[in-house]
Protein backbone atom coordinates (compact mmCIF):
# COMPACT_ATOMS: atom_id res chain seq x y z
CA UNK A 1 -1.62 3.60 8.43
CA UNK A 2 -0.99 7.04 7.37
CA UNK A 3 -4.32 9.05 6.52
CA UNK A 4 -3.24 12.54 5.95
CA UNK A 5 -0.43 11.52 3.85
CA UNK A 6 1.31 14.78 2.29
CA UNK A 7 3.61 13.64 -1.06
CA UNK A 8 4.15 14.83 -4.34
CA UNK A 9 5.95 12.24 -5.66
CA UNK A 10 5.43 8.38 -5.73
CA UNK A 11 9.41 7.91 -4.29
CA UNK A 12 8.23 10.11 -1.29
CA UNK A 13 5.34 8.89 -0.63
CA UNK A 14 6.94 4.86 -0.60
CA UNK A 15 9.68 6.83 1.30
CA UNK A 16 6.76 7.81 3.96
CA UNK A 17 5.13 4.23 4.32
CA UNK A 18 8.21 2.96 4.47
CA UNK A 19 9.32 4.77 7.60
CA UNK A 20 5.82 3.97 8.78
CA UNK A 21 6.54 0.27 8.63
CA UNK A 22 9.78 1.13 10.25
CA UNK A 23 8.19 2.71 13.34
CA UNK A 24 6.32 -0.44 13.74
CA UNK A 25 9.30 -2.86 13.73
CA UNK A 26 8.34 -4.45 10.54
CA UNK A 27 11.43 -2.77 8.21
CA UNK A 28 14.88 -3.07 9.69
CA UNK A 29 16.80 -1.43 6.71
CA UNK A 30 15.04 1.39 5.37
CA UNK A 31 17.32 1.96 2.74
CA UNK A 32 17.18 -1.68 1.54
CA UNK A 33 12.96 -1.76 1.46
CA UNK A 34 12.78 1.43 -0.15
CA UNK A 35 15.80 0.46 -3.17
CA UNK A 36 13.98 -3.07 -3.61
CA UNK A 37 10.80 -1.30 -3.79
CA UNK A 38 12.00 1.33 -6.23
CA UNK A 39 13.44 -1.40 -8.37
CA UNK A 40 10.21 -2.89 -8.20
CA UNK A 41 8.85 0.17 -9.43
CA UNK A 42 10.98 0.31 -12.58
CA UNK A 43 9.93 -2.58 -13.48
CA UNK A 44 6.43 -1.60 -13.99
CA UNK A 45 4.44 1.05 -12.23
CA UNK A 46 2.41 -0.90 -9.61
CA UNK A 47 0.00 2.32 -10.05
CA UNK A 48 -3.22 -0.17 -11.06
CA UNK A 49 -5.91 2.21 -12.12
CA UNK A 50 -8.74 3.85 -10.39
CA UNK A 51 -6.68 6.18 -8.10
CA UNK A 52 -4.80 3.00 -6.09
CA UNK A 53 -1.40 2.20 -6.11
CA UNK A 54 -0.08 -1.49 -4.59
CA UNK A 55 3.84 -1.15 -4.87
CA UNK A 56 5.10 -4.45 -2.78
CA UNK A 57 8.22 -5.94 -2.97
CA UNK A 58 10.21 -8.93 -0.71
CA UNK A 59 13.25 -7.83 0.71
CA UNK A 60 15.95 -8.91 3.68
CA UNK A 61 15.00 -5.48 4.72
CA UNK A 62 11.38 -6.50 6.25
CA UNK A 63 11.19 -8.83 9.19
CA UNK A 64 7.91 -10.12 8.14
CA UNK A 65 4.93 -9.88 5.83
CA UNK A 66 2.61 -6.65 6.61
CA UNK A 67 0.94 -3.67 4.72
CA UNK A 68 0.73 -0.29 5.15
CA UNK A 69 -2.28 2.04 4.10
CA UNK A 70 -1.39 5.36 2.92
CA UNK A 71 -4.74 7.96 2.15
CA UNK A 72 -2.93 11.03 0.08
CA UNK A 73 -4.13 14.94 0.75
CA UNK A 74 -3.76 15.28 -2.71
CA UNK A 75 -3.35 13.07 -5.53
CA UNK A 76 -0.05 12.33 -7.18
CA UNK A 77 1.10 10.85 -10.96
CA UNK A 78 2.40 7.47 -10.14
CA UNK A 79 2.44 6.42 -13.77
CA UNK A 80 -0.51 4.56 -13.31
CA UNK A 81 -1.83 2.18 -16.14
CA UNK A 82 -5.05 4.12 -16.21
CA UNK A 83 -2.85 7.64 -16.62
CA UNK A 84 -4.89 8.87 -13.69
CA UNK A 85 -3.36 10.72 -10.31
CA UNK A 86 -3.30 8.28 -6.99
CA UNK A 87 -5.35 8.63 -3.66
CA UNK A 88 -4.98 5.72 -1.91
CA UNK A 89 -1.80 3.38 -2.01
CA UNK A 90 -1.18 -0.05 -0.12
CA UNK A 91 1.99 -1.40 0.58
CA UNK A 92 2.82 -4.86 0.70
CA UNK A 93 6.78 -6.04 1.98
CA UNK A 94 8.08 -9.02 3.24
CA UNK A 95 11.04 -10.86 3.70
CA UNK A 96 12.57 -12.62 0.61
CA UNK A 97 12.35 -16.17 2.10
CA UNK A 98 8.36 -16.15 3.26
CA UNK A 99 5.42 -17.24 1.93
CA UNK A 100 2.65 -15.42 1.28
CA UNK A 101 3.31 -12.39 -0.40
CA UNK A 102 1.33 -13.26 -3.66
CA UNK A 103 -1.63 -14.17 -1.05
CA UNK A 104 -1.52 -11.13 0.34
CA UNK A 105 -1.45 -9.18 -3.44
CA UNK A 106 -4.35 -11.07 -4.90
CA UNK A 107 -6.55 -10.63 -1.54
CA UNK A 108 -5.92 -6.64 -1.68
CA UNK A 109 -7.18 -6.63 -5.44
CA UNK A 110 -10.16 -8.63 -4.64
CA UNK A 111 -11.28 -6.18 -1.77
CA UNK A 112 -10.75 -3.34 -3.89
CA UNK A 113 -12.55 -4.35 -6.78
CA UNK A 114 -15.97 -3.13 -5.51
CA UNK A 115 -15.68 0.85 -5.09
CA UNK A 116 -17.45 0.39 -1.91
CA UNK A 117 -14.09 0.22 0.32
CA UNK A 118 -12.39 2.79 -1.90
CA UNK A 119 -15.48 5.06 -0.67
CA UNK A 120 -15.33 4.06 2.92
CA UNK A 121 -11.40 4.29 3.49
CA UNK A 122 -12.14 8.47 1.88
CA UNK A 123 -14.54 8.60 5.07
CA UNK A 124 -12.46 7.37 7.51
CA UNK A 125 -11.54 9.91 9.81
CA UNK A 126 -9.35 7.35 12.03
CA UNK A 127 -6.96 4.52 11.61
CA UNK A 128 -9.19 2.60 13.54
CA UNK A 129 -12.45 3.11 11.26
CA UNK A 130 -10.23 2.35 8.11
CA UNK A 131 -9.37 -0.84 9.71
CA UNK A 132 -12.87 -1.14 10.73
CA UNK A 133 -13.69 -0.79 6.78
CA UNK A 134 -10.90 -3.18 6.05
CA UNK A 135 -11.94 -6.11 8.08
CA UNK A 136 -16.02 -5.40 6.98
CA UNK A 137 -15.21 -5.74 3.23
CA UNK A 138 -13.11 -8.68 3.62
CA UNK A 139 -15.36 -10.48 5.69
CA UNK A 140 -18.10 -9.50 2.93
CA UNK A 141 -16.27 -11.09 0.27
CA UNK A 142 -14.99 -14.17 2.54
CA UNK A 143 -18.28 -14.51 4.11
């Protein structure tokens, strides 16, 4: 999780979370995560709307299925659908061969489709309380 993430473009700010997945063991080859993810990218803009971009992509460079939470300092064009700047993005990677993935996608879009975490991750001062704000709303929509 990267909260006072600094990035004026959407290649250095995948760059970023990608190192920050690094750090934690989960990427192995940067430079493979962050070309399958850029090719991922030309494909479509996974900038969805509302300030919130989800660019995911599997890859032999990721040891496993995880996510990374970056909160920008200032909002960036990532050619979103809705033409409007980013804030928040999450990224989604995981090896080619797993399962998952698509689980993984749809439950992120289904916890950010009421504002109320989009507001609450803004208000997070720590990685901790974002998490905190994480598990809440998905235990509100699992029940």
């Amino acid at each position: 999780m990267k909260l006072d993430l600094k990035g004026s473009t959407k290649e250095s700010v995948i760059e970023t979370l990608v190192g920050v997945l690094a750090e934690a063991g989960v990427v192995t080859d940067r430079a493979r995560m962050l070309e399958d993810l850029v090719k991922r990218e030309q494909v479509m803009s996974t900038g969805i709307g509302g300030g919130i971009a989800v660019p995911h992509a599997q890859s032999p460079g990721a040891t496993r299925l995880a996510l990374a939470l970056g909160r920008l300092v200032e909002p960036i064009d990532f050619e979103s659908l809705d033409e409007r700047p980013v804030r928040l993005v999450f990224m989604v990677v995981g090896p080619e061969e797993r399962g998952g993935f698509i689980r993984v996608l749809a439950r992120i879009s289904r916890l950010l489709y009421s504002g109320d975490l989009q507001r609450n991750l803004f208000q997070a001062r720590t990685p901790a309380e974002a998490l905190e704000c994480l598990r809440h709303e998905d235990l509100r929509i699992t029940g």
